[in-house]
Protein backbone atom coordinates (compact mmCIF):
# COMPACT_ATOMS: atom_id res chain seq x y z
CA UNK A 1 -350.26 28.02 -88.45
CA UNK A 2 -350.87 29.24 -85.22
CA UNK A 3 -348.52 31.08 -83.08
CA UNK A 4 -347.59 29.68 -80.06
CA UNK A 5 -345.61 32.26 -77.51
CA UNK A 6 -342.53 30.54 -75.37
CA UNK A 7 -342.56 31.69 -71.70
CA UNK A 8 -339.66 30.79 -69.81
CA UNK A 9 -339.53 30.70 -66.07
CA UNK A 10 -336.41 29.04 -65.42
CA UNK A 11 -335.16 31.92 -63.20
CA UNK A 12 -338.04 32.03 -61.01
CA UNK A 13 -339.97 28.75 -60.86
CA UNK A 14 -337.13 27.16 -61.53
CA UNK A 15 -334.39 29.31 -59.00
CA UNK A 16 -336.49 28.78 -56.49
CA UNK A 17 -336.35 25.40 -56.06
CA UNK A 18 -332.61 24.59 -56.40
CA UNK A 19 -331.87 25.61 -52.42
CA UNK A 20 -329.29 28.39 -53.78
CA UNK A 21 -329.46 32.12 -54.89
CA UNK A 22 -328.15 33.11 -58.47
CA UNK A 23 -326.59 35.95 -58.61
CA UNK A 24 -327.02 39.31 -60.48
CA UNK A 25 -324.49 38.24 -62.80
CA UNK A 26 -325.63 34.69 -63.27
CA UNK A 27 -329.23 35.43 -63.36
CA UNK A 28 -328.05 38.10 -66.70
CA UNK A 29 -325.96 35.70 -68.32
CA UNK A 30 -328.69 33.18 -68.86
CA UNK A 31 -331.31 35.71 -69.76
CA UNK A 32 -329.35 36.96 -72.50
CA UNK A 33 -328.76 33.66 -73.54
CA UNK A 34 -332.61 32.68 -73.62
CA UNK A 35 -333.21 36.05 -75.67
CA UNK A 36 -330.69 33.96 -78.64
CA UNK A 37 -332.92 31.49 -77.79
CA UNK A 38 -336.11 33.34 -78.64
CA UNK A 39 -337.98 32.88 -76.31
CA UNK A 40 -341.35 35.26 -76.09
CA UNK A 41 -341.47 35.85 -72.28
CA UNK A 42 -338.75 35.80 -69.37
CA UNK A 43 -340.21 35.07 -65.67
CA UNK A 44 -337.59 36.89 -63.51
CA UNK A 45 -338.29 36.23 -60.65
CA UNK A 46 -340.67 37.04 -57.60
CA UNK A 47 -339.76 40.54 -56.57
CA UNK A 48 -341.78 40.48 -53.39
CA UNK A 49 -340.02 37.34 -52.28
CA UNK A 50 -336.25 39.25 -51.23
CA UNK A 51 -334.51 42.50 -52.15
CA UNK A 52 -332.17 40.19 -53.95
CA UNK A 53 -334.89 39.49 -55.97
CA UNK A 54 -336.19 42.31 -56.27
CA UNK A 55 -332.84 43.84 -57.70
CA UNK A 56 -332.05 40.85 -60.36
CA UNK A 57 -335.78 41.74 -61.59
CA UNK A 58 -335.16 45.11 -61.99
CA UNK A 59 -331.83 44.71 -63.62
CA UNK A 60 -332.74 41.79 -65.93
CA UNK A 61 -335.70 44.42 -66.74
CA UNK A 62 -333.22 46.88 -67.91
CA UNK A 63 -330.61 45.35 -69.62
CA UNK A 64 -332.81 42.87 -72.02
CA UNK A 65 -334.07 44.16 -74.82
CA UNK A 66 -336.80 42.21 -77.31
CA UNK A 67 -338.29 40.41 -75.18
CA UNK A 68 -341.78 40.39 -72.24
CA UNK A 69 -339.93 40.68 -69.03
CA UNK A 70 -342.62 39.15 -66.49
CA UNK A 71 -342.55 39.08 -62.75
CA UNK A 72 -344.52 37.38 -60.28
CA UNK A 73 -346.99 38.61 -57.31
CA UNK A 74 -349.89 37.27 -55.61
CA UNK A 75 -352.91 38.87 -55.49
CA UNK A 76 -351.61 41.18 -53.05
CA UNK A 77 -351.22 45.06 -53.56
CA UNK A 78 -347.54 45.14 -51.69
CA UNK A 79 -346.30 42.52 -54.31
CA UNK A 80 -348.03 44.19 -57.04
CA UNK A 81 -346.25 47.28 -56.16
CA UNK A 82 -342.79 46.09 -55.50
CA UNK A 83 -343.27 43.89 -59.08
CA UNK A 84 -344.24 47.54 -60.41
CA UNK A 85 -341.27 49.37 -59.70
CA UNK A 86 -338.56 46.08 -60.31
CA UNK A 87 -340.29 46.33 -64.18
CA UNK A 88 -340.21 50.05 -64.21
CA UNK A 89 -337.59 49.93 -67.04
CA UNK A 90 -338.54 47.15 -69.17
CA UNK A 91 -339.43 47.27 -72.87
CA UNK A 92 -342.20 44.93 -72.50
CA UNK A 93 -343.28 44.43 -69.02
CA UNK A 94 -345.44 41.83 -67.60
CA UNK A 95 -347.04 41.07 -63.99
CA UNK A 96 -348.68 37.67 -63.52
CA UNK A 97 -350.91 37.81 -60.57
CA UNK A 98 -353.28 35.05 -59.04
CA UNK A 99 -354.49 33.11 -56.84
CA UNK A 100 -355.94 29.22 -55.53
CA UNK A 101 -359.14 28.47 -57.13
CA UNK A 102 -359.53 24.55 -56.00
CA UNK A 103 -361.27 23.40 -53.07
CA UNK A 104 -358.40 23.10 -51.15
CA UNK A 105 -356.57 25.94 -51.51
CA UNK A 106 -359.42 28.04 -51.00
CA UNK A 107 -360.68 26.03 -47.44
CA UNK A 108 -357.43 25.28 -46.16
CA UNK A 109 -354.69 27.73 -47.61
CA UNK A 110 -356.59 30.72 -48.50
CA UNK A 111 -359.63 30.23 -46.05
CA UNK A 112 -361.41 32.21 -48.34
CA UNK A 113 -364.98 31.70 -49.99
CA UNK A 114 -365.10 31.39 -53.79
CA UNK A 115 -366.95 34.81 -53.72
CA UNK A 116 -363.90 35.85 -51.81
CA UNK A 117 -361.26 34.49 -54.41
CA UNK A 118 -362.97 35.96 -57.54
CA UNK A 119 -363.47 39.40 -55.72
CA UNK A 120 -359.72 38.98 -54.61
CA UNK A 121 -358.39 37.80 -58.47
CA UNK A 122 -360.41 40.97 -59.81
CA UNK A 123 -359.37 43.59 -57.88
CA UNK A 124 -355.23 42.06 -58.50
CA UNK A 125 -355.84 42.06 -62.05
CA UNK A 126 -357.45 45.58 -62.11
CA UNK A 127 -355.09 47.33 -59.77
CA UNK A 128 -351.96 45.09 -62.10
CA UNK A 129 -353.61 47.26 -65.07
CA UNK A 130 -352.85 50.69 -63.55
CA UNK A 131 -348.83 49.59 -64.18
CA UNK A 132 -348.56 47.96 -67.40
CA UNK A 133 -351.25 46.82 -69.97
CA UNK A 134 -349.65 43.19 -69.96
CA UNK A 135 -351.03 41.46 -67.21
CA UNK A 136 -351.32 37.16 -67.23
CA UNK A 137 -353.34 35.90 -64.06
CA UNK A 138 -352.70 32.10 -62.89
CA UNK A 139 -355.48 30.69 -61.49
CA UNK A 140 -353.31 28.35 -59.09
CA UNK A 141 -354.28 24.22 -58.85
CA UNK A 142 -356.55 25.11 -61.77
CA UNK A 143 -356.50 21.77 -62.60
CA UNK A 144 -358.22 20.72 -59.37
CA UNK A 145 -360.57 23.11 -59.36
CA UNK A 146 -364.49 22.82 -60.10
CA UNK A 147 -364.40 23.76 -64.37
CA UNK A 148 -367.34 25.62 -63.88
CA UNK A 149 -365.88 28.01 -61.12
CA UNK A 150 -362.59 28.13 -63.05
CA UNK A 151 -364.87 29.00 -65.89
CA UNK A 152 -366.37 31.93 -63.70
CA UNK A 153 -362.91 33.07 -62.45
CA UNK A 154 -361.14 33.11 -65.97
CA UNK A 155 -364.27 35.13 -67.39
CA UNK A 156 -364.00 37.52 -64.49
CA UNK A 157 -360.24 38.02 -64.91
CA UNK A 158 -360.37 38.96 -68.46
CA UNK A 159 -363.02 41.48 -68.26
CA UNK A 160 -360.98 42.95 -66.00
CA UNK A 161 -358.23 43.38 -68.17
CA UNK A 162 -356.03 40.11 -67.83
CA UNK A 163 -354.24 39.41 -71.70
CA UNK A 164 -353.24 35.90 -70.58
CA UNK A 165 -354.62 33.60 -69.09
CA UNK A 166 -352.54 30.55 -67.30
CA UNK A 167 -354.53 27.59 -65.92
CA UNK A 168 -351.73 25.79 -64.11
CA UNK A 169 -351.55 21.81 -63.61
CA UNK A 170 -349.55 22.71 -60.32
CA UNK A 171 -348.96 19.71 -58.49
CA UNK A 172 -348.41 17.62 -61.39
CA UNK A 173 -351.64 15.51 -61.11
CA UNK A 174 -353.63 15.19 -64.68
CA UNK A 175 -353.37 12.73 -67.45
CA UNK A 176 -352.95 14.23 -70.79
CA UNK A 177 -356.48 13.97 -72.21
CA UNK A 178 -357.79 14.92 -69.03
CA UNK A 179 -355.28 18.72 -69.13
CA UNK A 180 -356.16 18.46 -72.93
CA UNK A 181 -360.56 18.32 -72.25
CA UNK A 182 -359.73 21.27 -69.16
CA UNK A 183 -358.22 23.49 -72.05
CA UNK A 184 -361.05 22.57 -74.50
CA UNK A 185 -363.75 23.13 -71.53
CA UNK A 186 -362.39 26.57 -71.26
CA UNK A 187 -361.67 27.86 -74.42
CA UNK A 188 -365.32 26.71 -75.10
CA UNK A 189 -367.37 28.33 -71.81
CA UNK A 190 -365.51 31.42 -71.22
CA UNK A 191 -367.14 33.78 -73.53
CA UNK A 192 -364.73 36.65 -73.46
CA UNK A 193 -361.89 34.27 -74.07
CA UNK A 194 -360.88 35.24 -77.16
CA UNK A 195 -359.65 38.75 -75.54
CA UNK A 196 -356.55 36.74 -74.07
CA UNK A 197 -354.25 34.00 -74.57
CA UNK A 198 -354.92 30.69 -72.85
CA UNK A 199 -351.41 29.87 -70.94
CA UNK A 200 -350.58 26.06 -70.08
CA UNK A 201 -348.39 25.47 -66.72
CA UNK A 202 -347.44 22.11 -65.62
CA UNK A 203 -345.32 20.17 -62.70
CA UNK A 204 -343.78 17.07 -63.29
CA UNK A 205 -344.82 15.10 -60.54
CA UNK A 206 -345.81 12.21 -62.58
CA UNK A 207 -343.67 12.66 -65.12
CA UNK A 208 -346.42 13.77 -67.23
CA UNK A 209 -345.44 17.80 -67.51
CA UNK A 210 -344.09 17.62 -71.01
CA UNK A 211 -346.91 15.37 -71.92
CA UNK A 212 -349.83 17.53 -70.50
CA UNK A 213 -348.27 20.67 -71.72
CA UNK A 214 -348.72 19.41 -75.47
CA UNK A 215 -351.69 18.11 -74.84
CA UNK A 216 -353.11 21.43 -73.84
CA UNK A 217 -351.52 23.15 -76.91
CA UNK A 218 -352.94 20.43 -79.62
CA UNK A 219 -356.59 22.00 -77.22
CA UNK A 220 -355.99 24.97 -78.04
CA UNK A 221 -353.49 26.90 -75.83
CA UNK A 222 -351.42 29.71 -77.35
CA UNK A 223 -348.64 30.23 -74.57
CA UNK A 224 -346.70 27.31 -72.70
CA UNK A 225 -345.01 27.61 -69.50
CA UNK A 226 -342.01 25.91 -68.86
CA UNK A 227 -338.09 25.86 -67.62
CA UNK A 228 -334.95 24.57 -69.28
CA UNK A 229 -333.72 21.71 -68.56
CA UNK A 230 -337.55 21.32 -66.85
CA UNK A 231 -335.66 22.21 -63.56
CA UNK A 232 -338.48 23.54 -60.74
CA UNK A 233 -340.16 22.72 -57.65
CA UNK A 234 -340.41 19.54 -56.46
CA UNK A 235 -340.01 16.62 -59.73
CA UNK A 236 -340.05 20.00 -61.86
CA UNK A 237 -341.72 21.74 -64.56
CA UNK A 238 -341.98 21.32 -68.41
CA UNK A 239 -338.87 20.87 -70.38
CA UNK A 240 -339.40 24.24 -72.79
CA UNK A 241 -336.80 22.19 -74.96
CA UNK A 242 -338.76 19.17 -75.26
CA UNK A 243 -342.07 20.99 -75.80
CA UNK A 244 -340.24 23.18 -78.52
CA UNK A 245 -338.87 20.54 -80.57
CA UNK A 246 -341.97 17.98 -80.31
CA UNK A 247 -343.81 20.59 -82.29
CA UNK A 248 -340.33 21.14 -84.55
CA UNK A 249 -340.28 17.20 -85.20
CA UNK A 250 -344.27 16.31 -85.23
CA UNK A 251 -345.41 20.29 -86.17
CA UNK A 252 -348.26 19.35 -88.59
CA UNK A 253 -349.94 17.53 -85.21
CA UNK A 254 -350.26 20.54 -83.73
CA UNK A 255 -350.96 23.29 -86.03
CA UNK A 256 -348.47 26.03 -84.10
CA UNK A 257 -344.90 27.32 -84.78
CA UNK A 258 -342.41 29.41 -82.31
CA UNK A 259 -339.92 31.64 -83.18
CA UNK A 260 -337.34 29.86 -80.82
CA UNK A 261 -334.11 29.32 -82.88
CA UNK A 262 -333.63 25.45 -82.19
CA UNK A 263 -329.68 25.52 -83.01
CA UNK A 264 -329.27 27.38 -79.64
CA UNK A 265 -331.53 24.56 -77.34
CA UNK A 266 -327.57 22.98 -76.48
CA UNK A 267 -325.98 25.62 -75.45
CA UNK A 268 -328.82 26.85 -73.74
CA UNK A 269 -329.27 23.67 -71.57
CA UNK A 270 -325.67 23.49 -70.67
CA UNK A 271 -325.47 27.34 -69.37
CA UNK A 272 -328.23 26.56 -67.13
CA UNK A 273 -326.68 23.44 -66.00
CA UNK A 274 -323.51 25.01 -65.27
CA UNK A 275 -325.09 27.92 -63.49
CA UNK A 276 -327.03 26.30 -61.65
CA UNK A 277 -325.08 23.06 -61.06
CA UNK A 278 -327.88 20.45 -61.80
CA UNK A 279 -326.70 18.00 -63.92
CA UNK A 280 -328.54 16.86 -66.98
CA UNK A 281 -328.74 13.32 -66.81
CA UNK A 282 -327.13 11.59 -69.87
CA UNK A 283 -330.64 10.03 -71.05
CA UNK A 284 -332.41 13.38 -70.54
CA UNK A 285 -334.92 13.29 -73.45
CA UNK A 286 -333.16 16.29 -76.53
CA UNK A 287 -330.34 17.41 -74.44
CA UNK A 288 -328.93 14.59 -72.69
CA UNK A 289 -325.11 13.40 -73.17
CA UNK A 290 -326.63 10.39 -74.82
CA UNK A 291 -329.84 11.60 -76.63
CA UNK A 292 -327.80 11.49 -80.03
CA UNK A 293 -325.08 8.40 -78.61
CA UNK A 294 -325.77 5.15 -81.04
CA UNK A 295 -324.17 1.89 -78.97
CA UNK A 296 -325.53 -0.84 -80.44
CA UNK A 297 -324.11 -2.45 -83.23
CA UNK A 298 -327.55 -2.79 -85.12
CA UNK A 299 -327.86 0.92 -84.47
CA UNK A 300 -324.53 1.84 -85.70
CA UNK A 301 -324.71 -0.13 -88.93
CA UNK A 302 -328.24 1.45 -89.02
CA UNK A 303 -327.49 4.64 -88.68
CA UNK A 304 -323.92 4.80 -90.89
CA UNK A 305 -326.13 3.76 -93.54
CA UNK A 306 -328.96 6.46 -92.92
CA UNK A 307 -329.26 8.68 -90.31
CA UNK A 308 -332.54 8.31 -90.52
CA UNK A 309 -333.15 5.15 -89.33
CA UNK A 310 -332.59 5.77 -85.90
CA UNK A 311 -332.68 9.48 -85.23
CA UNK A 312 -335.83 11.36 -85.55
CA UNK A 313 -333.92 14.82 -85.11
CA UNK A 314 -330.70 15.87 -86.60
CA UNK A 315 -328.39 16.90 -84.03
CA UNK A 316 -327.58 20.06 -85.58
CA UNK A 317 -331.19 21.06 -85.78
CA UNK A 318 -330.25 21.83 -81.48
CA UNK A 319 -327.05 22.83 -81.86
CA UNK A 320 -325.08 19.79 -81.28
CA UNK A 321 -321.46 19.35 -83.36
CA UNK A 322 -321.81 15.94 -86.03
CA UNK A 323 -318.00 15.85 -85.65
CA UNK A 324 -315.46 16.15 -83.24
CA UNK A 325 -311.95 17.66 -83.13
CA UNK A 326 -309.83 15.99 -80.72
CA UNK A 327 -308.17 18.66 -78.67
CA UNK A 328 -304.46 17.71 -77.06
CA UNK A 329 -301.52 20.23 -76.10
CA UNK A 330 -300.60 20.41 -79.77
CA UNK A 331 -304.05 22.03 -80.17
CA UNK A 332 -303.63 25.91 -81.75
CA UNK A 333 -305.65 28.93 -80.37
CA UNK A 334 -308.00 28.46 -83.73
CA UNK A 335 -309.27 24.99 -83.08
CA UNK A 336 -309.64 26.16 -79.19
CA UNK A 337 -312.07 29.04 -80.47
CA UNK A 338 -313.87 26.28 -82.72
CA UNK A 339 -314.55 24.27 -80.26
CA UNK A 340 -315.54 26.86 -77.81
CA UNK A 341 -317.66 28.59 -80.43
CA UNK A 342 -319.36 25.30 -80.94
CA UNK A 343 -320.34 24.72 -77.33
CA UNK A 344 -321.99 28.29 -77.20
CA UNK A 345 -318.96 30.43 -75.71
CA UNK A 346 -318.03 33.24 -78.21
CA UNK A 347 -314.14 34.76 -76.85
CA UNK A 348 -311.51 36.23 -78.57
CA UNK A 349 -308.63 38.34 -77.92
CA UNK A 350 -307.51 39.05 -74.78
CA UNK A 351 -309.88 36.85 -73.02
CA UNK A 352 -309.18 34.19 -75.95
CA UNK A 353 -305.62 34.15 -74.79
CA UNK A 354 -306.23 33.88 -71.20
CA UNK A 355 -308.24 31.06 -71.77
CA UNK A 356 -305.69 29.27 -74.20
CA UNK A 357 -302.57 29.33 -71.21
CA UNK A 358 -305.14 27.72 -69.01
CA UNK A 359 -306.39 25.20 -71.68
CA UNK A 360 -302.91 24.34 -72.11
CA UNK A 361 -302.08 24.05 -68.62
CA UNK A 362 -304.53 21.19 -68.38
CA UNK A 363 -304.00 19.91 -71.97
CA UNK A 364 -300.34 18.94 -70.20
CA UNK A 365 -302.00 16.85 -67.45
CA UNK A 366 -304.50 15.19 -70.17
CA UNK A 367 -303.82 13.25 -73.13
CA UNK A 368 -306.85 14.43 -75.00
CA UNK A 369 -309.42 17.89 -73.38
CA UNK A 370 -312.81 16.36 -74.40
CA UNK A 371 -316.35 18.92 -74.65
CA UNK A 372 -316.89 18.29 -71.01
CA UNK A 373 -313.27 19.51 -70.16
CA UNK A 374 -313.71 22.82 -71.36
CA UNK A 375 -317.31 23.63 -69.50
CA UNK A 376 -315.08 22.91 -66.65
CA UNK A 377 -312.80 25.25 -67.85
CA UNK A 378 -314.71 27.96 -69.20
CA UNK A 379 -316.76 27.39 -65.66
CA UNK A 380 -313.67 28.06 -64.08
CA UNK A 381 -312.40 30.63 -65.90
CA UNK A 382 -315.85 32.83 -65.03
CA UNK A 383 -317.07 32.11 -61.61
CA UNK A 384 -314.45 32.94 -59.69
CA UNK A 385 -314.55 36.99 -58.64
CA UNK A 386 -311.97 39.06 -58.89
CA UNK A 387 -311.78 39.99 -55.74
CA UNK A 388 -310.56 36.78 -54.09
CA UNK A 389 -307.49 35.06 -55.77
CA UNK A 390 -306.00 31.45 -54.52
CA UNK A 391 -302.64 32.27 -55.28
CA UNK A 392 -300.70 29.36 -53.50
CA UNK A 393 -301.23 26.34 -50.65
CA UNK A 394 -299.54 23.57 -48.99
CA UNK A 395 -300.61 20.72 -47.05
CA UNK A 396 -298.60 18.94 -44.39
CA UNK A 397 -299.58 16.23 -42.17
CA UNK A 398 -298.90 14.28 -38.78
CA UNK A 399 -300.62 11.11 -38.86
CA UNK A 400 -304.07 10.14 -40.23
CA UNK A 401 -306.05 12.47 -39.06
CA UNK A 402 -304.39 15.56 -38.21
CA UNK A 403 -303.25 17.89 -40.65
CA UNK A 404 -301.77 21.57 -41.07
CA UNK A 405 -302.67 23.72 -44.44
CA UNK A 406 -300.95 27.08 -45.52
CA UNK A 407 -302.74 29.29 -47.81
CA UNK A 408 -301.73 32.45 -49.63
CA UNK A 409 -305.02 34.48 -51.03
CA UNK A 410 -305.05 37.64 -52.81
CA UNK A 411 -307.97 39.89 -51.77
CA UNK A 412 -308.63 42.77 -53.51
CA UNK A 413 -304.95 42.73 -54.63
CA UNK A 414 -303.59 42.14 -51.17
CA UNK A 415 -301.42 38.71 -50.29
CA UNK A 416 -303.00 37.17 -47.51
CA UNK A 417 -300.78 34.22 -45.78
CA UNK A 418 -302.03 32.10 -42.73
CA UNK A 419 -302.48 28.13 -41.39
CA UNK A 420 -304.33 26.43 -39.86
CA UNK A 421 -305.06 22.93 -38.21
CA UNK A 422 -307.75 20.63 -39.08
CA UNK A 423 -309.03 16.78 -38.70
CA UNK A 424 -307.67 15.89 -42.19
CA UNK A 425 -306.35 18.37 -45.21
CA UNK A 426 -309.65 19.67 -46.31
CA UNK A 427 -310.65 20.58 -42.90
CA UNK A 428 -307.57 22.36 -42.13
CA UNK A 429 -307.66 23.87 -45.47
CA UNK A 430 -311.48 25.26 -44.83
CA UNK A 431 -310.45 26.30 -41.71
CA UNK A 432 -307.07 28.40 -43.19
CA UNK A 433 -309.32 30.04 -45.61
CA UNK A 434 -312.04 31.32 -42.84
CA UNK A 435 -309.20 32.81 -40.58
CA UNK A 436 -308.34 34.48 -44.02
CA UNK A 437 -311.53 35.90 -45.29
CA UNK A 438 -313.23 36.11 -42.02
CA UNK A 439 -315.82 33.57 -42.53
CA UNK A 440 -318.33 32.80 -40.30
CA UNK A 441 -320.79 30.63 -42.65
CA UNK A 442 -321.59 27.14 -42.07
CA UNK A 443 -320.22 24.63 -44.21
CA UNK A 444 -323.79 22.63 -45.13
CA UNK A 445 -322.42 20.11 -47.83
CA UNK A 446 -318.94 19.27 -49.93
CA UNK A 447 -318.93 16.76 -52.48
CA UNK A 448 -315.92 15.79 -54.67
CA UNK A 449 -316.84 13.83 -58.10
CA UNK A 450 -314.57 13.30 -61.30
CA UNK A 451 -316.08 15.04 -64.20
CA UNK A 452 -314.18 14.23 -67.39
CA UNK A 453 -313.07 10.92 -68.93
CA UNK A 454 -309.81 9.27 -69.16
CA UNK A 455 -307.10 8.26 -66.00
CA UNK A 456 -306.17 12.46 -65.82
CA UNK A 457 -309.55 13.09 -65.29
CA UNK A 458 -310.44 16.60 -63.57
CA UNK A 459 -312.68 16.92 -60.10
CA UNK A 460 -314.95 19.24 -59.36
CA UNK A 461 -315.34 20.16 -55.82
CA UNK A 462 -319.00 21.34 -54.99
CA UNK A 463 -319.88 23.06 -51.83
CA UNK A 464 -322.51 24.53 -50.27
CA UNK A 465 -322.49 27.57 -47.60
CA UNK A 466 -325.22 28.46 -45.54
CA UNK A 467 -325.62 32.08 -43.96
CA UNK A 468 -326.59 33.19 -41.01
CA UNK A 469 -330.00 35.02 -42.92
CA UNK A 470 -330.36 31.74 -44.48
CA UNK A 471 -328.74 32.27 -47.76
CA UNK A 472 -327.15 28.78 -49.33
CA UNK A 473 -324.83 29.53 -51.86
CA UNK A 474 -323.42 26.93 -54.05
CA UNK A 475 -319.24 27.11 -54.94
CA UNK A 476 -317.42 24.70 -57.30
CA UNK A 477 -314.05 24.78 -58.42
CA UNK A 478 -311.96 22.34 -60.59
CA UNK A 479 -308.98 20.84 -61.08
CA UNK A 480 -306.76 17.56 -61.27
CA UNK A 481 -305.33 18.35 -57.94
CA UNK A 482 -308.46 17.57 -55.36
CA UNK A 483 -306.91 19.55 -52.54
CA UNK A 484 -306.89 22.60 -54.66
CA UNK A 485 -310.43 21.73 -56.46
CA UNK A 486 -311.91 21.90 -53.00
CA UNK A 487 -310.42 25.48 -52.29
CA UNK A 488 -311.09 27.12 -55.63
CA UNK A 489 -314.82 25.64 -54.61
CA UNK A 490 -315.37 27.30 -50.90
CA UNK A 491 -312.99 30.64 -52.50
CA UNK A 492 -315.79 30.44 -55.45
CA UNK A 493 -318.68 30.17 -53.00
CA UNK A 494 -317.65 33.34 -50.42
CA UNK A 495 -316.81 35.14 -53.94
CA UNK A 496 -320.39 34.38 -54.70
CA UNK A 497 -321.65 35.89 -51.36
CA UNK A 498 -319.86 39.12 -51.61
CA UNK A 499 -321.46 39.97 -54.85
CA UNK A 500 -324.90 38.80 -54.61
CA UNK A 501 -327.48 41.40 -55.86
């Protein structure tokens, strides 16, 4: 079979478009968990874009090991350079470099001539060559384009030295056969194209990404583009893990295989939800709460007789459990681990017993801690920086709308004490923690949800802080207590702040 090469851009295409910045520390802890994945390439970001960026590049360059680290430019000799030095210490480094090549971009973004564009494209990818020997070129709204000038452009590229070549669906617009006959037109006219890889990149705009993604693999492609989760600009990009396990489920349609280790598609999806804090909807196709969920009765009897008769893919083949321990306070440390271990979270020790007091700590407020309980807890257990501590608070008030909070934090392993007044608890509370800490960020959004089952169910407390240099970071915190969820979630978000790369 063919090989087909995995190239994951969940921390650029898709960072970019969820309004916050990861962290360092966020930004490593899913790479390392799309390198279990096995995944071929890692976008990590736009190094050009920020010095934040720039740094996460650099250190995600240096600290993973088996895998293409990529990063993004345009065809511009600044970015080019900047991308240069963030990949200075990878094992494998990429750059992908392009440009526009439809009508449009090229009259009214670029306001360039074609001439202009395929001079511009060759002189990136040549000047991309004098860094690393891996460079991909994305010839941007390919899919718009005229074939025959994409055709000239692509042909151009490679003999300039560009290994892969990505023709991008970028706003989402084709129909499968028509992505499918674009691949096919290529692959057919170029004649130098079998000195690179043929890349597919598509949006979701129609809800076709997925769909046009195979479609331009069964034509021929050897690398897809994609994020987990399909999180991205706008309606968002491929869904790697829907991609990756069409081909597992129908793989003699399309004549490739990956070396992505399908038991770790779960856990993957769920890191990147939590990081990132977009929800997976329960009927997400693979990796949805309800993908492998059988309700109706002729289902059920169905299925109890043989699985096969309504599922298509075991859910163990992704890494989802086909039973279920019930976790209460009577729960040991060992069936803790198990259950961790089976949502993706390897601990032990030390940090295995930390997590057990606090799993029993909520295990007294619940009658049963179900799968969902302990992302929230795990989640808790890790975002939350050292360096600022919410070690006690009280809330008093004097009538409906004014109230009075005391807060003691622990900063840097100093108690803190103060109070402040507010139009209703949260707002006093907010307003106790910025006399604290100093704040002087604008609270942009707060939202408080329940996020486990049952009448003890836990809330999570989102909210978002905006900067004055126009940073948004994104805090959560959790617990049965809603006064105290909200503070763990604005303590979680200035934690954030102070240690972004």
């Amino acid at each position: 079979m063919r090989r087909l090469y995995v190239f994951d851009t969940t921390l650029r295409d898709g960072e970019q478009s969820l309004g916050i910045t990861l962290n360092v520390k966020e930004k490593l802890e899913i790479g390392h968990q799309l390198v279990k994945l096995g995944v071929d390439i890692i976008e990590a970001g736009f190094p050009a874009s920020s010095p934040g960026d720039m740094e996460s590049v650099r250190t995600i360059a240096k600290e993973l090991k088996g895998v293409i680290i990529c990063g993004l430019t345009r065809a511009v000799v600044q970015d080019i350079d900047i991308c240069a030095e963030a990949l200075r210490q990878a094992e494998y480094p990429r750059i992908h470099t392009g440009i526009g090549v439809s009508q449009v971009h090229m009259q009214k973004k670029l306001k360039l001539t074609p001439d202009q564009v395929v001079e511009r494209a060759v002189a990136a990818v040549k000047y991309a060559k004098k860094f690393v020997s891996d460079v991909e070129f994305y010839a941007e709204d390919a899919f718009r384009s005229e074939p025959s000038f994409l055709v000239r452009v692509v042909d151009e590229v490679i003999r300039a030295g560009a290994t892969v070549v990505n023709i991008p669906d970028t706003v989402g617009y084709a129909n499968p056969w028509e992505y499918g006959e674009l691949i096919s037109f290529v692959i057919n006219n170029v004649k130098n194209i079998d000195k690179a890889l043929v890349s597919v990149h598509c949006h979701n705009d129609l809800g076709m990404a997925t769909a046009n993604s195979l479609a331009g693999i069964k034509a021929g492609a050897s690398q897809v583009e994609g994020t987990i989760n399909g999180i991205g600009e706008r309606a968002g990009n491929t869904s790697l893990e829907e991609v990756i396990m069409s081909i597992y489920t129908r793989r003699d349609g399309y004549g490739v295989e990956t070396k992505v280790n399908t038991r770790e598609i779960s856990a993957t999806s769920r890191l990147v939800s939590r990081i990132t804090g977009v929800t997976v909807p329960d009927h997400k196709a693979i990796v949805g709460a309800n993908a492998f969920v059988h309700a109706s009765g002729i289902h059920q009897d169905g299925v109890l007789k043989d699985r096969e008769t309504y599922e298509i893919i075991q859910p163990e083949i992704i890494g989802v459990p086909q039973n279920v321990i019930s976790l209460t306070a009577r729960s040991g440390r060992h069936a803790l681990q198990h259950c961790l271990e089976v949502l993706g979270y390897e601990i032990e020790g030390t940090q295995l017993d930390e997590v057990y007091q606090r799993f029993l700590q909520l295990a007294d407020h619940k009658q049963e801690v179900f799968d969902q309980d302990l992302y929230v807890l795990m989640g808790d257990t890790g975002s939350v920086a050292n360096n600022i501590l919410l070690q006690d608070l009280s809330i008093s008030t004097n009538g409906v709308e004014m109230a009075t909070a005391t807060v003691t934090l622990e900063i840097e392993g100093m108690m803190i004490t103060d109070a402040a007044c507010g139009n209703g608890p949260v707002n006093a509370l907010f307003n106790t923690i910025d006399r604290i800490t100093g704040n002087k960020a604008t609270l942009e959004d707060y939202t408080l949800k329940s996020v486990t089952r049952s009448s003890e169910a836990l809330g999570e407390a989102t909210v978002k802080l905006r900067y004055e240099d126009g940073h948004l970071v994104l805090g959560k915190g959790f617990s049965t207590d809603i006064i105290e969820a909200s503070a763990k979630a604005y303590i979680n978000a200035l934690a954030k702040r102070i240690n972004i790369g």
